[in-house]
C-alpha atoms as a PDB file:
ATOM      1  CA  UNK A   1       6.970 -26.616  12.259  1.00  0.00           C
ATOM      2  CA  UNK A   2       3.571 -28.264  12.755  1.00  0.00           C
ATOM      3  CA  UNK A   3       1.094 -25.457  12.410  1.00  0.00           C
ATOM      4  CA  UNK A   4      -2.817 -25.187  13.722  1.00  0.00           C
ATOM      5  CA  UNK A   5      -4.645 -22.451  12.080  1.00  0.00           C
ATOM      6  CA  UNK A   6      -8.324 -21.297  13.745  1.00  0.00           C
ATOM      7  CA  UNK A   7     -10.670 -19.716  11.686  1.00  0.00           C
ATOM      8  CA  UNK A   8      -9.028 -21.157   8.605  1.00  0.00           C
ATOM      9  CA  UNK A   9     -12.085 -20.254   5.979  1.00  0.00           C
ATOM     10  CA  UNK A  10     -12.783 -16.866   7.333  1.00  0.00           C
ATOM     11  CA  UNK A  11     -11.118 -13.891   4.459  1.00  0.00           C
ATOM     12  CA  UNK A  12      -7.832 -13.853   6.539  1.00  0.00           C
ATOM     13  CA  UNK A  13      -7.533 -17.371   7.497  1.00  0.00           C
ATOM     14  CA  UNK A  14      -8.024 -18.104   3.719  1.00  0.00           C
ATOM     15  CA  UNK A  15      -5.168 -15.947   2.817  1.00  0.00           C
ATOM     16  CA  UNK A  16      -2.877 -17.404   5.923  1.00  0.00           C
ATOM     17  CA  UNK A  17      -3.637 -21.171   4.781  1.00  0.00           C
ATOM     18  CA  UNK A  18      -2.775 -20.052   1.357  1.00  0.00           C
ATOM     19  CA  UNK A  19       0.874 -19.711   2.661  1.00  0.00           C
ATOM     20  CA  UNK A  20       0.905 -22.612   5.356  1.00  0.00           C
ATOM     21  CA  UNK A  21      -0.196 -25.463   2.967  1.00  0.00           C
ATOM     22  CA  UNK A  22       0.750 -28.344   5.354  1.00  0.00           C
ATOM     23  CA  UNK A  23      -0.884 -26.882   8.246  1.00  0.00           C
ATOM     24  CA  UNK A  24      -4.047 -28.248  10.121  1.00  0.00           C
ATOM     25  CA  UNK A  25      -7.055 -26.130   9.069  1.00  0.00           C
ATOM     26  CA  UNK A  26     -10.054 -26.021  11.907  1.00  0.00           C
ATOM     27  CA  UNK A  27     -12.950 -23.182  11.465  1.00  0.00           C
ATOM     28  CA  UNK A  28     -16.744 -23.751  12.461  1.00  0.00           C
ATOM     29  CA  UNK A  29     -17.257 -27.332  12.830  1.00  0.00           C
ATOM     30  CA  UNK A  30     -13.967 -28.514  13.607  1.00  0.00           C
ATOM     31  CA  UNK A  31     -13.518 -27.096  17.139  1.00  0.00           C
ATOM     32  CA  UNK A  32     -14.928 -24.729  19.795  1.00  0.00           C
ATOM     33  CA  UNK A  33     -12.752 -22.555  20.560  1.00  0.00           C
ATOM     34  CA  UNK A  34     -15.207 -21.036  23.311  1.00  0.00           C
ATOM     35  CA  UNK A  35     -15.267 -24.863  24.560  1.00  0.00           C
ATOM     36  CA  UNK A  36     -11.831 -24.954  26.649  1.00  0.00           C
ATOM     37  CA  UNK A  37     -12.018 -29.069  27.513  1.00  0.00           C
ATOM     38  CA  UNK A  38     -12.966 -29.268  23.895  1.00  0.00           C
ATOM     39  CA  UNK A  39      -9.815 -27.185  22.686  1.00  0.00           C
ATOM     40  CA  UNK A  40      -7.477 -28.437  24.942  1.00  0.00           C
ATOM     41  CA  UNK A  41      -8.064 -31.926  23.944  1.00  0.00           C
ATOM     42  CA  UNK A  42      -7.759 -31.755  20.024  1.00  0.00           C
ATOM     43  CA  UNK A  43      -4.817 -29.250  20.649  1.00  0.00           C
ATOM     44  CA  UNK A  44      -3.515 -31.784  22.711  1.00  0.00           C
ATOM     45  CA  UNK A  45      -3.859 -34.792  20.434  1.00  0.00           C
ATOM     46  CA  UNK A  46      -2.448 -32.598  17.525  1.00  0.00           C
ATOM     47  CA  UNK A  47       0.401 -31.157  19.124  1.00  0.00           C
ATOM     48  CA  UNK A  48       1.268 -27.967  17.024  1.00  0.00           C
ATOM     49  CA  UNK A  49       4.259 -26.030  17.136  1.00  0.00           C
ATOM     50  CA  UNK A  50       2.420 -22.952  16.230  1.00  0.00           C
ATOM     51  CA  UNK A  51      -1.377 -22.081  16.548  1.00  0.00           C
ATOM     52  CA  UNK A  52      -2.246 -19.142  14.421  1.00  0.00           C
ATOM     53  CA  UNK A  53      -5.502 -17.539  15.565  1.00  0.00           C
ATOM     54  CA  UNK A  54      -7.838 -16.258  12.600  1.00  0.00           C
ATOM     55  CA  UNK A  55     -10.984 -16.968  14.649  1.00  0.00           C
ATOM     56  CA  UNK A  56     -12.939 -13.698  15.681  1.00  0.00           C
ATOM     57  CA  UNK A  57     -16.208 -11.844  16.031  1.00  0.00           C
ATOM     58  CA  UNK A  58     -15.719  -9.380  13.822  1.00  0.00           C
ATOM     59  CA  UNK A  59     -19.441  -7.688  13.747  1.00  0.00           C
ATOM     60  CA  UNK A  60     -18.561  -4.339  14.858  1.00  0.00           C
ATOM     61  CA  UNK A  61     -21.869  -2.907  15.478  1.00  0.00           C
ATOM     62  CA  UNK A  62     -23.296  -6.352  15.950  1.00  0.00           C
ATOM     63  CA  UNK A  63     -21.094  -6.836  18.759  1.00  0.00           C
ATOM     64  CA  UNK A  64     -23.163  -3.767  20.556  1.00  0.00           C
ATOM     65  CA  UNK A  65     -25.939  -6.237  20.980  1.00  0.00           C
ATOM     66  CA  UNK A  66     -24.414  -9.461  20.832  1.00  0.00           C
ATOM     67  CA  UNK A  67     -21.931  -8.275  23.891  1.00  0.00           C
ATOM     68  CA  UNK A  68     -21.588 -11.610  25.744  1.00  0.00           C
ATOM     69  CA  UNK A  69     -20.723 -13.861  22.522  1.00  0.00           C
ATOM     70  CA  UNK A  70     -18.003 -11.081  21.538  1.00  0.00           C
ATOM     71  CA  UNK A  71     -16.608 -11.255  24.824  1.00  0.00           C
ATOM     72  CA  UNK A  72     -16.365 -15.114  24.680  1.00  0.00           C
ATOM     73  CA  UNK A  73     -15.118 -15.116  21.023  1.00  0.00           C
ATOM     74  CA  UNK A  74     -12.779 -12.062  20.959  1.00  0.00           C
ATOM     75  CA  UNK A  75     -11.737 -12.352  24.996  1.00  0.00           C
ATOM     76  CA  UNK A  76     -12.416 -15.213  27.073  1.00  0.00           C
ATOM     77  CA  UNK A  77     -11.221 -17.763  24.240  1.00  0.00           C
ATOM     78  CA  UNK A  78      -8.081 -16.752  24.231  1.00  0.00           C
ATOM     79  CA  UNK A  79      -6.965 -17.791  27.780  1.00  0.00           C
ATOM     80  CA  UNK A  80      -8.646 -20.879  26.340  1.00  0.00           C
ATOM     81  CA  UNK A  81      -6.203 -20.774  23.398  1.00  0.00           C
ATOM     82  CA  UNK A  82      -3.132 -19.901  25.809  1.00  0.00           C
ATOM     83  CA  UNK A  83      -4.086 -23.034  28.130  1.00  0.00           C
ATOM     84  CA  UNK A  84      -3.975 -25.388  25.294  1.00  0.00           C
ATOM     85  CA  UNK A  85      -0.686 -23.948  23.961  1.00  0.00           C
ATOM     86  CA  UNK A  86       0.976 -24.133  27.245  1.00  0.00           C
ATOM     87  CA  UNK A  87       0.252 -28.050  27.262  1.00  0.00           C
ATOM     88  CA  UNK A  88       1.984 -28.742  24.140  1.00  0.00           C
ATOM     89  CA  UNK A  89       4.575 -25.483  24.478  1.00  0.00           C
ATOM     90  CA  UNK A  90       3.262 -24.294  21.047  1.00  0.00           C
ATOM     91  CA  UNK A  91       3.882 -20.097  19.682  1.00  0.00           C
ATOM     92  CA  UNK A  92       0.576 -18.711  19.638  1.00  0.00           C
ATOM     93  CA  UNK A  93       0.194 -15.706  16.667  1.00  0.00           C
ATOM     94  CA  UNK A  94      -3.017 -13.638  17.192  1.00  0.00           C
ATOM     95  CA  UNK A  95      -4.854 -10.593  15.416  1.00  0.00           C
ATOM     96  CA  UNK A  96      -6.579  -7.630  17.036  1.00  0.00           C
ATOM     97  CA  UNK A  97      -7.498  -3.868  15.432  1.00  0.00           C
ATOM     98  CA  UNK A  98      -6.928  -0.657  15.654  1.00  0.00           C
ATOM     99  CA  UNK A  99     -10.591  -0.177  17.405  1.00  0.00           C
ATOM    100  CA  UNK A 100      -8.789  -1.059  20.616  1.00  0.00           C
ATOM    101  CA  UNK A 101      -7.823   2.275  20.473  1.00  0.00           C
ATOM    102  CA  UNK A 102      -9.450   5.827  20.998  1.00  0.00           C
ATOM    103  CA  UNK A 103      -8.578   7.252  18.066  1.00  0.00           C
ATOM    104  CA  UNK A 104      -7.952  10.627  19.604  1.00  0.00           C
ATOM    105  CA  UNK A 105      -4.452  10.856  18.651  1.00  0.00           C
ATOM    106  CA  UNK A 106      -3.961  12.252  14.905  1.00  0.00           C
ATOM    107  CA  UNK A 107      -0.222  10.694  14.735  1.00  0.00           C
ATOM    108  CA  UNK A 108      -2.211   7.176  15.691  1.00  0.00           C
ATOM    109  CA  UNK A 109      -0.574   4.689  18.098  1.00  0.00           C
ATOM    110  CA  UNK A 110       2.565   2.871  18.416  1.00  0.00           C
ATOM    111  CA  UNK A 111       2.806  -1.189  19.640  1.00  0.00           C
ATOM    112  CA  UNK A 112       2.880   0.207  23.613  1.00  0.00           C
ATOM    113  CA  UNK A 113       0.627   2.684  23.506  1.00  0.00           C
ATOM    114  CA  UNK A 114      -2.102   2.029  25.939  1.00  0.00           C
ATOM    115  CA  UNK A 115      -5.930   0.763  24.998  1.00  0.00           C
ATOM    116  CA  UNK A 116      -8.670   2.557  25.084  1.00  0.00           C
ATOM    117  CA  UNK A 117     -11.520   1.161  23.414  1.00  0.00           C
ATOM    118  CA  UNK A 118     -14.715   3.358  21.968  1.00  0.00           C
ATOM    119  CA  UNK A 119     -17.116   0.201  21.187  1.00  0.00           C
ATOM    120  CA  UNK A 120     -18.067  -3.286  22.221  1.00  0.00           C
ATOM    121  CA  UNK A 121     -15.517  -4.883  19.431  1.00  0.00           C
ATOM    122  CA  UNK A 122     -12.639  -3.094  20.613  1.00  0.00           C
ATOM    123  CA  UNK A 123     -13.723  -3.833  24.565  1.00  0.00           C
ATOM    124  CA  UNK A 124     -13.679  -7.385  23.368  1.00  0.00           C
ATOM    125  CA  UNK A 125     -10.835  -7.308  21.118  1.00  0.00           C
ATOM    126  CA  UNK A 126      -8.459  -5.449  24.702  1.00  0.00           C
ATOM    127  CA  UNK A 127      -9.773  -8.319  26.922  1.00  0.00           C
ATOM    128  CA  UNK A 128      -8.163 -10.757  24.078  1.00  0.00           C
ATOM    129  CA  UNK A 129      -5.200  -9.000  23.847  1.00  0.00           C
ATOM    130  CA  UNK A 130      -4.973  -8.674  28.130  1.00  0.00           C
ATOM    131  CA  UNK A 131      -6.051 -12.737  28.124  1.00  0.00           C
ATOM    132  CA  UNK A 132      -2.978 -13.457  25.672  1.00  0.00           C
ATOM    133  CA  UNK A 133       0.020 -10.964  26.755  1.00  0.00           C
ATOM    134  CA  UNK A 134      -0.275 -11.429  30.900  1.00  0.00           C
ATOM    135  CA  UNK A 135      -0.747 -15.145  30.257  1.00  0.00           C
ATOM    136  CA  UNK A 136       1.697 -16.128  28.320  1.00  0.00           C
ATOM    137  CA  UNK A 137       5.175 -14.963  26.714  1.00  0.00           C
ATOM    138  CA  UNK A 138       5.109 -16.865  23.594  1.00  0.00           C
ATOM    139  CA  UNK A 139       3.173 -14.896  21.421  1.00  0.00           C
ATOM    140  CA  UNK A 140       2.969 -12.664  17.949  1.00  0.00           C
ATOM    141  CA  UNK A 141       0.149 -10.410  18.740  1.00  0.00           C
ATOM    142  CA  UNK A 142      -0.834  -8.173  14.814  1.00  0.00           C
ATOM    143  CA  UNK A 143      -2.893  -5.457  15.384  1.00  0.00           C
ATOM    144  CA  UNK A 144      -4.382  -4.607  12.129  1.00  0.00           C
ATOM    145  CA  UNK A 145      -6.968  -2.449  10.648  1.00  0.00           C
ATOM    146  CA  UNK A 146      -9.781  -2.203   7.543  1.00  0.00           C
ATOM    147  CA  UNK A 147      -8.876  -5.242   6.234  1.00  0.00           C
ATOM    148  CA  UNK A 148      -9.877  -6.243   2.810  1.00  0.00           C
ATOM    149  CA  UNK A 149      -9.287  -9.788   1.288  1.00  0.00           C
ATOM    150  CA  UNK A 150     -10.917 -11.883  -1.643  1.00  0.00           C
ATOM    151  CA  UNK A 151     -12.856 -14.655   0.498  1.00  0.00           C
ATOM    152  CA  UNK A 152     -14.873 -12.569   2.145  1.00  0.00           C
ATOM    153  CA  UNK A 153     -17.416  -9.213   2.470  1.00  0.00           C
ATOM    154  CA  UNK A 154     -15.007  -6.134   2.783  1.00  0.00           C
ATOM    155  CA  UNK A 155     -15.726  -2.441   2.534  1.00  0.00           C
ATOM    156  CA  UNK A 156     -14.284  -2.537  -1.204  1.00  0.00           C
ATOM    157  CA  UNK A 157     -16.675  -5.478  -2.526  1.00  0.00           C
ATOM    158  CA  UNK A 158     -19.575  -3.907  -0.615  1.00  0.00           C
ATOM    159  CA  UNK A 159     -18.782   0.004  -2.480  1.00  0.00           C
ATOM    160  CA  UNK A 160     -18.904  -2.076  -5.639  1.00  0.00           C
ATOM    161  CA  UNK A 161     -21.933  -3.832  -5.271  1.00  0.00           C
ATOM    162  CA  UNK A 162     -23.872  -0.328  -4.147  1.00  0.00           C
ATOM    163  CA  UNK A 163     -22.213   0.598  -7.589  1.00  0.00           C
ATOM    164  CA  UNK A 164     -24.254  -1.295  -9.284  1.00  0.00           C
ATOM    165  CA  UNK A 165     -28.272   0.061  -8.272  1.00  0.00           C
ATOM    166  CA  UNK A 166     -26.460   3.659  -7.532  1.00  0.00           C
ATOM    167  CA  UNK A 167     -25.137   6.380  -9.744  1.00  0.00           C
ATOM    168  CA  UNK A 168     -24.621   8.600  -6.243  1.00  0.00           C
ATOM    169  CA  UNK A 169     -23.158   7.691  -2.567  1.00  0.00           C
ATOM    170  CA  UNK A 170     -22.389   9.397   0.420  1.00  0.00           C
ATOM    171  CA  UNK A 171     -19.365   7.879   2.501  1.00  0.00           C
ATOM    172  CA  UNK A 172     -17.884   8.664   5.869  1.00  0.00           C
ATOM    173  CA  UNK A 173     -15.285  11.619   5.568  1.00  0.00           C
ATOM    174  CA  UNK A 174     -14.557  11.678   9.873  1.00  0.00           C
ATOM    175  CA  UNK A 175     -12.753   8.510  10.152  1.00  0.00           C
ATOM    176  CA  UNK A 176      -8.858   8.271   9.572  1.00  0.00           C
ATOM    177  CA  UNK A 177      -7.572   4.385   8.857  1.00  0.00           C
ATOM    178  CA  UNK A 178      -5.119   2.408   6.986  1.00  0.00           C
ATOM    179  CA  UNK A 179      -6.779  -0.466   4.749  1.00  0.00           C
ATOM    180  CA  UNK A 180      -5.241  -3.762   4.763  1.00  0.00           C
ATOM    181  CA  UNK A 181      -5.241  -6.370   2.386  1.00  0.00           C
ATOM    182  CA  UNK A 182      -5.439  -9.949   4.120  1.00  0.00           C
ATOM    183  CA  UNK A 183      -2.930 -11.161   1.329  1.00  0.00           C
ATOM    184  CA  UNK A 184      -0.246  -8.580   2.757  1.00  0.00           C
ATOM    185  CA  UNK A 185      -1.344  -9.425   6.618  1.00  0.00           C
ATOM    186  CA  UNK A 186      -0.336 -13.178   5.758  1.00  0.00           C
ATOM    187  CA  UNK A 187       3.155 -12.613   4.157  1.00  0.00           C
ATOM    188  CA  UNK A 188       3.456 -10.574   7.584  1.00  0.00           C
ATOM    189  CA  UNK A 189       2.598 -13.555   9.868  1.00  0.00           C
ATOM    190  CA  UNK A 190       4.684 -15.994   7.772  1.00  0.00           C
ATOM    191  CA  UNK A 191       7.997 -14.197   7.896  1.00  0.00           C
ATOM    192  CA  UNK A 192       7.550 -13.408  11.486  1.00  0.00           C
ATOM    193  CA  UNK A 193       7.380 -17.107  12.097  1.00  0.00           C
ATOM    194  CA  UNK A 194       9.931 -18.025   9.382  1.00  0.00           C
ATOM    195  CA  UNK A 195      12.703 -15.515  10.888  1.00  0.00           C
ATOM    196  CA  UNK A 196      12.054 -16.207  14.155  1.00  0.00           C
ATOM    197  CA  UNK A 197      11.436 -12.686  15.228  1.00  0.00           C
ATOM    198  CA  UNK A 198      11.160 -11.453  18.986  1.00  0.00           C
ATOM    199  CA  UNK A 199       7.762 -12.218  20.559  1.00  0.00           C
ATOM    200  CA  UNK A 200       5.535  -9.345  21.262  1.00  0.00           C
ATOM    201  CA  UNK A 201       3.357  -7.297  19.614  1.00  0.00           C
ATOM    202  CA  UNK A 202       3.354  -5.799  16.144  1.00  0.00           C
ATOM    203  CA  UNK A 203       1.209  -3.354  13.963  1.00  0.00           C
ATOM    204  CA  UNK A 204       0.755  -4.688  10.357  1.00  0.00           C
ATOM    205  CA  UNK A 205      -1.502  -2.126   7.776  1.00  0.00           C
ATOM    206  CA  UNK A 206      -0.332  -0.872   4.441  1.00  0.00           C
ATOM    207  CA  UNK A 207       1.436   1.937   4.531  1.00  0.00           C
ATOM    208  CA  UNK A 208      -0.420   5.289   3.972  1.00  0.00           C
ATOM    209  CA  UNK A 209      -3.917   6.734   5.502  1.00  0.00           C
ATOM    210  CA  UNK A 210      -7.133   7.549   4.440  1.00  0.00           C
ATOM    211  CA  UNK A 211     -10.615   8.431   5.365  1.00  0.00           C
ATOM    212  CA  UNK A 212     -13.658   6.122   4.226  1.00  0.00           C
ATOM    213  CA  UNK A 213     -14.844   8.829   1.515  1.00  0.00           C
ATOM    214  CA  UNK A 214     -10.586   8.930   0.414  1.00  0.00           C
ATOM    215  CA  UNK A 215     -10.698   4.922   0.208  1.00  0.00           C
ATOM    216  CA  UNK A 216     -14.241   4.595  -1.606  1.00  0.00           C
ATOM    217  CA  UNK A 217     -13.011   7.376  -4.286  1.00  0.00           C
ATOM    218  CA  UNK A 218      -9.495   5.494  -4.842  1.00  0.00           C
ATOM    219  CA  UNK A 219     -11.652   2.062  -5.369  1.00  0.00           C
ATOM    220  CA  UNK A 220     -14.058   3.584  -8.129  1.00  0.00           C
ATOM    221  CA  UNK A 221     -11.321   5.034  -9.199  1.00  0.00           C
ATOM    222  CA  UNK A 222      -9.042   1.890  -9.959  1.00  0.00           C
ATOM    223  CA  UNK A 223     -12.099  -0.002 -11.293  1.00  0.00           C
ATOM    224  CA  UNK A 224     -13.343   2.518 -13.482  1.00  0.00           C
ATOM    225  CA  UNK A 225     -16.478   2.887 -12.131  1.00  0.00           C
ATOM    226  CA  UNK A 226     -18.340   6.239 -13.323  1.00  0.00           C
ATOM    227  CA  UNK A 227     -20.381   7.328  -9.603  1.00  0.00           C
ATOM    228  CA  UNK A 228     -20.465  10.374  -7.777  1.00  0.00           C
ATOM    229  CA  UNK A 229     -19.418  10.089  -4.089  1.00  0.00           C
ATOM    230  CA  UNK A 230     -20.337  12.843  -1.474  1.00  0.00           C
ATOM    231  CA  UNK A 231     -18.534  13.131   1.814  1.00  0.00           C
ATOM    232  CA  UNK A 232     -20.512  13.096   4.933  1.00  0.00           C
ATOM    233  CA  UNK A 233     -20.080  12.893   8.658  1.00  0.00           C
ATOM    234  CA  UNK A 234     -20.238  10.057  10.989  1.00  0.00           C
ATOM    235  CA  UNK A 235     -23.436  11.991  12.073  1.00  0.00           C
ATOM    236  CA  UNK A 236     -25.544  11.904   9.285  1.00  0.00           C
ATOM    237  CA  UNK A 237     -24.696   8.151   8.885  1.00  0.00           C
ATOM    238  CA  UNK A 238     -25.687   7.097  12.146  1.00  0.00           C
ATOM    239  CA  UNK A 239     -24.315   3.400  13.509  1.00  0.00           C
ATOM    240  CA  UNK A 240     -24.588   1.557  16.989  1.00  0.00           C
ATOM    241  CA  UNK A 241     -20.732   1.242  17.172  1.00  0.00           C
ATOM    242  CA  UNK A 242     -18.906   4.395  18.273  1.00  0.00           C
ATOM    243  CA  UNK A 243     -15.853   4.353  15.410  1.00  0.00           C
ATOM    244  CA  UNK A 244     -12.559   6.114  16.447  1.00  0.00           C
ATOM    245  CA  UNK A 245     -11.597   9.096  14.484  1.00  0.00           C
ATOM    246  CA  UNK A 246      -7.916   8.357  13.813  1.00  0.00           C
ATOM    247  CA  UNK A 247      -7.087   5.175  14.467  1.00  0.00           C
ATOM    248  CA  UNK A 248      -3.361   4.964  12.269  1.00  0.00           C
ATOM    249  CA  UNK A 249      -1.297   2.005  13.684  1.00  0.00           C
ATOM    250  CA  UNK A 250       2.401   3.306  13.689  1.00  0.00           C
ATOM    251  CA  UNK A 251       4.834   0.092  12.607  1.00  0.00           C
ATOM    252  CA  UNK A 252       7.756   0.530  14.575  1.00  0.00           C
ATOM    253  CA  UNK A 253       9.239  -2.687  14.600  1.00  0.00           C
ATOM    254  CA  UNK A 254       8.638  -4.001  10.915  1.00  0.00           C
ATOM    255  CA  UNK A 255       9.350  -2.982   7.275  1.00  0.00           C
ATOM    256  CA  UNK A 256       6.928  -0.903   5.928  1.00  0.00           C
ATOM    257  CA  UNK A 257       4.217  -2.861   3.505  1.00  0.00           C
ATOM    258  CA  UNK A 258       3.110  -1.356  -0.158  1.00  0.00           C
ATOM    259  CA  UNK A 259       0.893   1.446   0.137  1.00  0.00           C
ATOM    260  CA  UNK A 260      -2.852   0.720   0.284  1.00  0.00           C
ATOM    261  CA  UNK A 261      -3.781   2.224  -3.038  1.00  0.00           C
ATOM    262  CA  UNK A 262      -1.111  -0.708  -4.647  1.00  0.00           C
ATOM    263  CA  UNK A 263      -2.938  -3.086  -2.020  1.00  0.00           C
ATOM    264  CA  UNK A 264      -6.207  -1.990  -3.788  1.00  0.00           C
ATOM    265  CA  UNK A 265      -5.033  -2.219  -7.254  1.00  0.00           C
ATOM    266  CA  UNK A 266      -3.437  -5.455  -6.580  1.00  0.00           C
ATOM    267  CA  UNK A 267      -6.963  -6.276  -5.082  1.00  0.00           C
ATOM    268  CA  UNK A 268      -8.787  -5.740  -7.953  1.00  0.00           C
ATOM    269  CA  UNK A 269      -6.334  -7.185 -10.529  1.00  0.00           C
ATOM    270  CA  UNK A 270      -7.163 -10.705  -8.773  1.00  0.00           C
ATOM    271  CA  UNK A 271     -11.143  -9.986  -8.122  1.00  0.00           C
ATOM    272  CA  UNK A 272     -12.250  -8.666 -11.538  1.00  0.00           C
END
């Protein structure tokens, strides 16, 4: 299959490119994707089988301020990316996040459970996934969550860089998640595509939860870094996103991935 991939130098479209060699790469530069003539034109001329969307505003507490070009990244684009794919009849494979949910549900959410969004990322992130399933029928939409990857700023690189000028932190003990390693979120989108599963939509996280203090404790942990980390509430670490308290995606539909403390280690075995 001829494949498009959006996005393609961003920490997850690194990691899906990784795995589609042959496939056309576009990120900043190459195309517009809030530019629908633009889009539909180079989709057009290319003609892809499959587009795989990595292309997203993904700013959470920017996106509080910057609410119109989240809305146009996250949302509107994608009925731009649904009208180019119906010209050429091409599968269209998407990612969203868990922040489209509430998080007031302690078991977390399964693939039909309904949105609910607490902040101006997961607003954004709904009207995506809204633009993409009414629209159109062929379609892998991942939900993911916390995701972590080598080619880019993730919570893990950023706990070990405050490592280094700190010998004390305080993390976020309020918020419930499942971290997800880009590397695992590709192999995902790949065998979805290769085995020509049902289109719809799918949760993909490593298996296992966590809070932020749990997952900042497991990293020092694994990398042997001597700190002292203090738990706190969402409270005392005041942000202009609202963050959901448990927001677990339940996988229904797929086999389960490693755990995120292997995702971690595995993480750290290929950055250090």
């Amino acid at each position: 299959m001829k494949t498009l991939i959006l996005g393609a130098k961003g920490m997850l479209g690194t990691d899906i490119s990784l795995l589609f060699p042959d496939a056309t790469q576009w990120d900043l530069g190459d195309v517009d994707i809030t530019n629908e003539s633009e889009l539909e034109l180079k989709v057009k001329a290319l003609n892809p089988d499959v587009i795989i969307n990595c292309a997203a505003f993904t700013d959470v507490n920017a996106a509080e301020e910057k609410q119109e070009a989240a809305n146009l990244l996250n949302g509107k684009a994608l009925l731009y990316i649904v009208n180019a794919a119906k010209k050429v009849d091409a599968i269209i494979v998407h990612y969203s996040t868990d922040y489209v949910f509430d998080g007031k549900q302690k078991l977390g959410y399964a693939e039909d459970a309904p949105t609910n969004p607490l902040n101006m990322y997961g607003s954004s992130k709904a009207l995506g996934e809204k633009n993409l399933t009414e629209n159109y029928a062929k379609f892998y939409l991942l939900r993911t969550a916390w995701l972590f990857g080598k080619n880019g700023k993730n919570f893990i690189s950023t706990m070990l860089d405050l490592a280094k000028t700190r010998d004390e932190l305080k993390v976020v003990n309020d918020q419930t998640g499942s971290p997800t390693y880009t590397k695992d979120l590709a192999q995902v989108t790949f065998d979805l595509l290769e085995k020509k599963q049902p289109f719809g939509i799918y949760h993909a996280s490593n298996d296992g939860s966590c809070t932020w203090y749990e997952f900042a404790v497991e990293i020092f942990k694994q990398a042997s870094v001597d700190i002292t980390v203090n738990p706190c509430t969402s409270d005392e670490y005041p942000s202009p996103a609202q963050r959901p308290k448990y927001s677990i995606l339940q996988n229904t539909k797929l086999p389960k991935l490693r755990t995120w403390q292997k995702a971690v280690q595995a993480y750290l075995e290929e950055t250090q």
